[in-house]
Protein backbone atom coordinates (compact mmCIF):
# COMPACT_ATOMS: atom_id res chain seq x y z
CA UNK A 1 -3.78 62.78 66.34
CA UNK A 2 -3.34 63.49 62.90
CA UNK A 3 -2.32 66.34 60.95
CA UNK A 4 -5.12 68.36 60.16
CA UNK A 5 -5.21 69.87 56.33
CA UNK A 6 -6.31 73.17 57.56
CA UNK A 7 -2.58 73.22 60.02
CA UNK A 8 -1.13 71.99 57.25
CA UNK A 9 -2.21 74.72 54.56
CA UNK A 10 -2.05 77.67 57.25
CA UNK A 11 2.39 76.27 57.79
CA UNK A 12 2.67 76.51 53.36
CA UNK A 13 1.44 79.78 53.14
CA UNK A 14 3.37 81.26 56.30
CA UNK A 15 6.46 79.84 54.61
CA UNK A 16 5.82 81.04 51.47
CA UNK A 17 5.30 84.49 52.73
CA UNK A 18 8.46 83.77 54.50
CA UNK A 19 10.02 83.07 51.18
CA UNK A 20 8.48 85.82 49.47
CA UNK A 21 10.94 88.66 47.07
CA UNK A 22 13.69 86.05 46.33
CA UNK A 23 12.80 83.93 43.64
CA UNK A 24 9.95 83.30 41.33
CA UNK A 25 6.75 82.02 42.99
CA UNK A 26 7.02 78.66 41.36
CA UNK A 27 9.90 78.25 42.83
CA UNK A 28 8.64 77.65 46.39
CA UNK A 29 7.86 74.41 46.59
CA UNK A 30 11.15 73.21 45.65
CA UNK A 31 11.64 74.61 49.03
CA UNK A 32 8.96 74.42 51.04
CA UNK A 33 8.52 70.37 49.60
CA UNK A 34 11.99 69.80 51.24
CA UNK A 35 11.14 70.75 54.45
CA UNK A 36 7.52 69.18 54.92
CA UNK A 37 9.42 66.24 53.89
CA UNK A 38 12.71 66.59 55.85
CA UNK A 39 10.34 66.76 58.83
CA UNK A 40 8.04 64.03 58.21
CA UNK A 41 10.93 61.34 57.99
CA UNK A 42 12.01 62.41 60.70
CA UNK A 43 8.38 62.28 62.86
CA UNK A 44 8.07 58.81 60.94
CA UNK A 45 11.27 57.13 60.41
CA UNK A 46 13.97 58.32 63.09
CA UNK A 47 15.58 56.24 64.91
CA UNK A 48 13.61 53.41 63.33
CA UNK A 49 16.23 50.60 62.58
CA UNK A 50 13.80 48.67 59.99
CA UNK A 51 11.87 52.21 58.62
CA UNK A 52 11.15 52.75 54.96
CA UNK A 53 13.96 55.66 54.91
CA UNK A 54 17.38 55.26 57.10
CA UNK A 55 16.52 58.92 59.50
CA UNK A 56 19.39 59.58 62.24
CA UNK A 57 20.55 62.70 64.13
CA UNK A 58 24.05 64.17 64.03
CA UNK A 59 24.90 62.34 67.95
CA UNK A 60 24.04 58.86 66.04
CA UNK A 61 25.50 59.45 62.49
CA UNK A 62 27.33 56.53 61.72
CA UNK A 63 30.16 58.24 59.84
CA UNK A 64 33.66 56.93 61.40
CA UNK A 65 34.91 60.97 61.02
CA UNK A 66 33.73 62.95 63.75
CA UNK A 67 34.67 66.23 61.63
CA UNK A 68 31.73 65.01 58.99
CA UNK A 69 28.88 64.02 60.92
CA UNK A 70 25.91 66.03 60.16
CA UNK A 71 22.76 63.78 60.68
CA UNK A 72 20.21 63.52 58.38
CA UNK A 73 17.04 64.46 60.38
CA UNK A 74 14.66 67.80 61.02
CA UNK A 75 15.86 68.31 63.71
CA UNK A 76 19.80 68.43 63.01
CA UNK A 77 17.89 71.42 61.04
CA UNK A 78 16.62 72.85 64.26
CA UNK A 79 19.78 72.91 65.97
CA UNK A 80 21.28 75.41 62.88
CA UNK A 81 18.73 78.29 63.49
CA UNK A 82 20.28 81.36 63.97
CA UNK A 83 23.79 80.15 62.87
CA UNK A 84 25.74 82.00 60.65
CA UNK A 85 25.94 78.58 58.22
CA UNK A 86 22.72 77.49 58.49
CA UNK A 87 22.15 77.52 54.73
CA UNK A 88 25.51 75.69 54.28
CA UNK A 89 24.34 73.05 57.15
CA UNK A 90 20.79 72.56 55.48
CA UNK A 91 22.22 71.70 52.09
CA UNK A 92 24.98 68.99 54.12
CA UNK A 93 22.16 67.36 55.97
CA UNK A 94 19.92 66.82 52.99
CA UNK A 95 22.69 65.93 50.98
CA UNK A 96 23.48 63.33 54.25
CA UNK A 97 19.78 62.03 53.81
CA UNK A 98 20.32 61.60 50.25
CA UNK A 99 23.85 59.92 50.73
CA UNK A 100 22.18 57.06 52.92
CA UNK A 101 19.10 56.45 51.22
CA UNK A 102 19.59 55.80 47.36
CA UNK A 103 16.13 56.33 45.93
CA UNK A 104 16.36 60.46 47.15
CA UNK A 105 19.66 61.10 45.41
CA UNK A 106 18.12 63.84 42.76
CA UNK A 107 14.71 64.24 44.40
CA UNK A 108 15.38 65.67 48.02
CA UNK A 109 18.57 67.26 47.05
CA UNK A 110 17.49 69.91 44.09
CA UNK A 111 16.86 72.81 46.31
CA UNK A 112 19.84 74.71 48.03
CA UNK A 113 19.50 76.62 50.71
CA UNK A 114 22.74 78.05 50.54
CA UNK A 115 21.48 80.35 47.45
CA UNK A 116 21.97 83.79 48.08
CA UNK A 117 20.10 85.10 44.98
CA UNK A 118 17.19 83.27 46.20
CA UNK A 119 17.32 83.22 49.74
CA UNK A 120 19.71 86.63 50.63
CA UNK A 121 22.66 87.15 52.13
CA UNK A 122 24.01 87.61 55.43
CA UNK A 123 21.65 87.95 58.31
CA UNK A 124 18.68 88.18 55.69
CA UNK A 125 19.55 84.40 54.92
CA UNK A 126 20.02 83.24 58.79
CA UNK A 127 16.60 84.77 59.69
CA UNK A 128 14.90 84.04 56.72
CA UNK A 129 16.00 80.28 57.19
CA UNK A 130 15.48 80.13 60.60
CA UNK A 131 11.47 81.46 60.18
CA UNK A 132 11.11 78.76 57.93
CA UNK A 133 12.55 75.74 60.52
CA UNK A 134 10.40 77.08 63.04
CA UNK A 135 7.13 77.19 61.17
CA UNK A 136 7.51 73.51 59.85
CA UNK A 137 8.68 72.79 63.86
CA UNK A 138 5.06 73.62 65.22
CA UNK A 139 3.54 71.24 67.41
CA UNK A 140 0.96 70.69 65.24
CA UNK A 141 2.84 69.14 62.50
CA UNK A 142 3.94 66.06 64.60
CA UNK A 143 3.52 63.98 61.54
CA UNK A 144 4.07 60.65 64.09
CA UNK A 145 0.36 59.54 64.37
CA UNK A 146 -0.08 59.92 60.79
CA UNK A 147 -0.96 56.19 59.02
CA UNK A 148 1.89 56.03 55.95
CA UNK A 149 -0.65 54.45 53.68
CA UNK A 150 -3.30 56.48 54.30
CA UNK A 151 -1.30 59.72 53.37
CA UNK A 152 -0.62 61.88 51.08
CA UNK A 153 0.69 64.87 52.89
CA UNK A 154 3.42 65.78 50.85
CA UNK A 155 0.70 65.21 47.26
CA UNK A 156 -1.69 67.70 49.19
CA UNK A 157 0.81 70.16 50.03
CA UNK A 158 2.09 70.17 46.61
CA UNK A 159 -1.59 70.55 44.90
CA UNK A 160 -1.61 73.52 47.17
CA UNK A 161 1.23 75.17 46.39
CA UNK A 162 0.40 74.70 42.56
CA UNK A 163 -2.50 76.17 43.05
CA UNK A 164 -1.82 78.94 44.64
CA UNK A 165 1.12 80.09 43.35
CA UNK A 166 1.59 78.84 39.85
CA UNK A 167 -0.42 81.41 38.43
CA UNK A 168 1.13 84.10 40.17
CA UNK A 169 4.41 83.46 38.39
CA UNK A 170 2.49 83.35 35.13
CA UNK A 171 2.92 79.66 34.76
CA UNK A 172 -0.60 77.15 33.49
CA UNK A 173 -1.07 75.19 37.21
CA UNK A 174 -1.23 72.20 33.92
CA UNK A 175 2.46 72.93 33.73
CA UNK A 176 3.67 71.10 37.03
CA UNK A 177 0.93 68.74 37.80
CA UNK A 178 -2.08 66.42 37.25
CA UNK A 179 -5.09 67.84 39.21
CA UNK A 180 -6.90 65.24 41.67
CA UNK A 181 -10.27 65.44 39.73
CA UNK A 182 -8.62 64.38 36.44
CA UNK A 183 -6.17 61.57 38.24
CA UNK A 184 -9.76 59.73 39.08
CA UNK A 185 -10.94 60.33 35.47
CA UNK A 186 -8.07 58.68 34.01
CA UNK A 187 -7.62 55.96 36.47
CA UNK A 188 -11.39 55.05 35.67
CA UNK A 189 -10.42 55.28 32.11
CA UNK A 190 -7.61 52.68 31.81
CA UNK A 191 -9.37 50.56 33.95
CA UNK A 192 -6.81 49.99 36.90
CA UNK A 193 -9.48 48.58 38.92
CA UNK A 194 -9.58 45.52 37.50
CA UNK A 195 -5.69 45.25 37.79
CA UNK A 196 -4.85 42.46 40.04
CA UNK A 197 -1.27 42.54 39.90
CA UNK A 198 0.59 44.15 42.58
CA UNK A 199 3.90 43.90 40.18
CA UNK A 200 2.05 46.08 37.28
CA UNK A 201 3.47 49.51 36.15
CA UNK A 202 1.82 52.65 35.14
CA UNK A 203 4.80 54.38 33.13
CA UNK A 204 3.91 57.73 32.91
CA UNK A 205 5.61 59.54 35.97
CA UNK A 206 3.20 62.78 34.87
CA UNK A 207 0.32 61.11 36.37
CA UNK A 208 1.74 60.13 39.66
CA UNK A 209 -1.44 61.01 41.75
CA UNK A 210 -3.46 59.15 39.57
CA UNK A 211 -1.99 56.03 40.98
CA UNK A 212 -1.19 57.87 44.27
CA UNK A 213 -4.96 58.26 44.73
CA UNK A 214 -6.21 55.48 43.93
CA UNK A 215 -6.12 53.18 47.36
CA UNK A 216 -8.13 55.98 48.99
CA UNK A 217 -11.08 54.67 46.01
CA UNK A 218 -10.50 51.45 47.37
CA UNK A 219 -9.80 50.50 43.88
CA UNK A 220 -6.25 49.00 44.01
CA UNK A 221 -3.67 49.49 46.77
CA UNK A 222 0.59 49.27 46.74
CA UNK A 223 1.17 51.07 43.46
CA UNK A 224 3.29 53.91 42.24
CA UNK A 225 3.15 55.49 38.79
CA UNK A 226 6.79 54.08 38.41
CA UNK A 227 5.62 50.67 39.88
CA UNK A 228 7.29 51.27 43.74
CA UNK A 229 5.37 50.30 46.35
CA UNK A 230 2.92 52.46 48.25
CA UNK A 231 5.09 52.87 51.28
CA UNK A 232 6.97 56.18 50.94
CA UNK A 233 4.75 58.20 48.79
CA UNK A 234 7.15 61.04 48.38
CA UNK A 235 8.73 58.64 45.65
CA UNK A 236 5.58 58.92 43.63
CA UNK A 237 5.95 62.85 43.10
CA UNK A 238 8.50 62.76 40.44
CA UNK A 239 11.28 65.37 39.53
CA UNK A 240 9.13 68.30 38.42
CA UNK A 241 8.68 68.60 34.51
């Protein structure tokens, strides 16, 4: 079954509460993004020799040095909770994901979780950490039976996150992204209905969920606001303004 929006929602505010004290509120999803999405591939693409995003665990990481395989997977993730490096580990697996699959390098690998300013230090940053893995490793969020082109988990989660917590930092929810209701406005207004070619680009990254929203209006399907295909929609959320 699908992930429900409601399990969904109920996992981004536990881990923002988890997060809570460290940074500023905005600064959450840079987090909280990374994980949703480290755990999706995984649910969607591991193992998968002909996936959309190459997804493997540390006992099948290709790398010939045994000393520098880390995987790339959620649940390489899972097996650092409660270890003294687990910040350290989380920032080598993402950077692992990044370092097999092109298209993430500077997308997936902002965040790090080896920040002690923003995460703490010690045994604040181990548990801390650790409550976070375990929140995104609820049942519930099997992210398996969810249809790739039907989704937009990761476009949800980050409305939510904007707005709920852009305001509390003081910030304009405008600031970081393009609400839903005026994505449909716009894509009504340029006409992108009538577009028939598959190959056509929308150049203004700001308005990624225009395009992103789109199929679900049955009005054109397989298009990014950078012109990638509709496959893995995480691309379509660009590097924050």
């Amino acid at each position: 079954m699908a992930v429900k929006k409601t399990e969904l929602y109920s996992s981004l505010w536990a881990s923002c509460d988890a997060l809570r004290g460290g940074m500023d509120a905005s600064q959450y999803k840079d987090y909280i993004l990374t994980l949703l999405f480290m755990k999706y591939v995984t649910d969607k693409y591991k193992g998968q020799k002909y996936g959309d995003l190459t997804v493997f665990d540390k006992e099948h990481d290709p790398n010939p040095d045994p000393e520098k395989r880390t995987g790339c997977s959620f649940d390489d993730f899972i097996a650092l909770k409660n270890k003294k490096n687990i910040g350290e580990g989380i920032d080598k697996i993402i950077a692992r994901l990044a370092e097999v699959n092109d298209s993430l390098k500077g997308v997936i690998d902002i965040a790090h979780f080896n920040d002690e300013a923003k995460i703490g230090k010690g045994q604040e940053m181990v548990d801390k950490l650790t409550k976070l893995i375990a929140i995104f490793q609820r049942p519930e969020l099997d992210f398996s039976n969810n249809k790739a082109d039907g989704d937009d988990i990761i476009g949800d989660a980050y409305e939510y996150l904007m707005r709920n917590f852009a305001t509390e930092s003081g910030k304009s929810k405008g600031q970081f992204y393009t609400p839903a209701e005026v994505s449909r406005i716009l894509a009504k207004v340029i006409g992108i209905d009538k577009c028939t070619d598959h190959d056509a680009t929308v150049c203004d990254k700001a308005v990624a969920r225009l395009i992103q929203g789109i199929p679900q209006k049955g009005l054109i399907s397989g298009l990014f606001a950078d012109g990638r295909p509709m496959r893995s929609y995480f691309f379509a959320l660009p590097p924050v303004r």
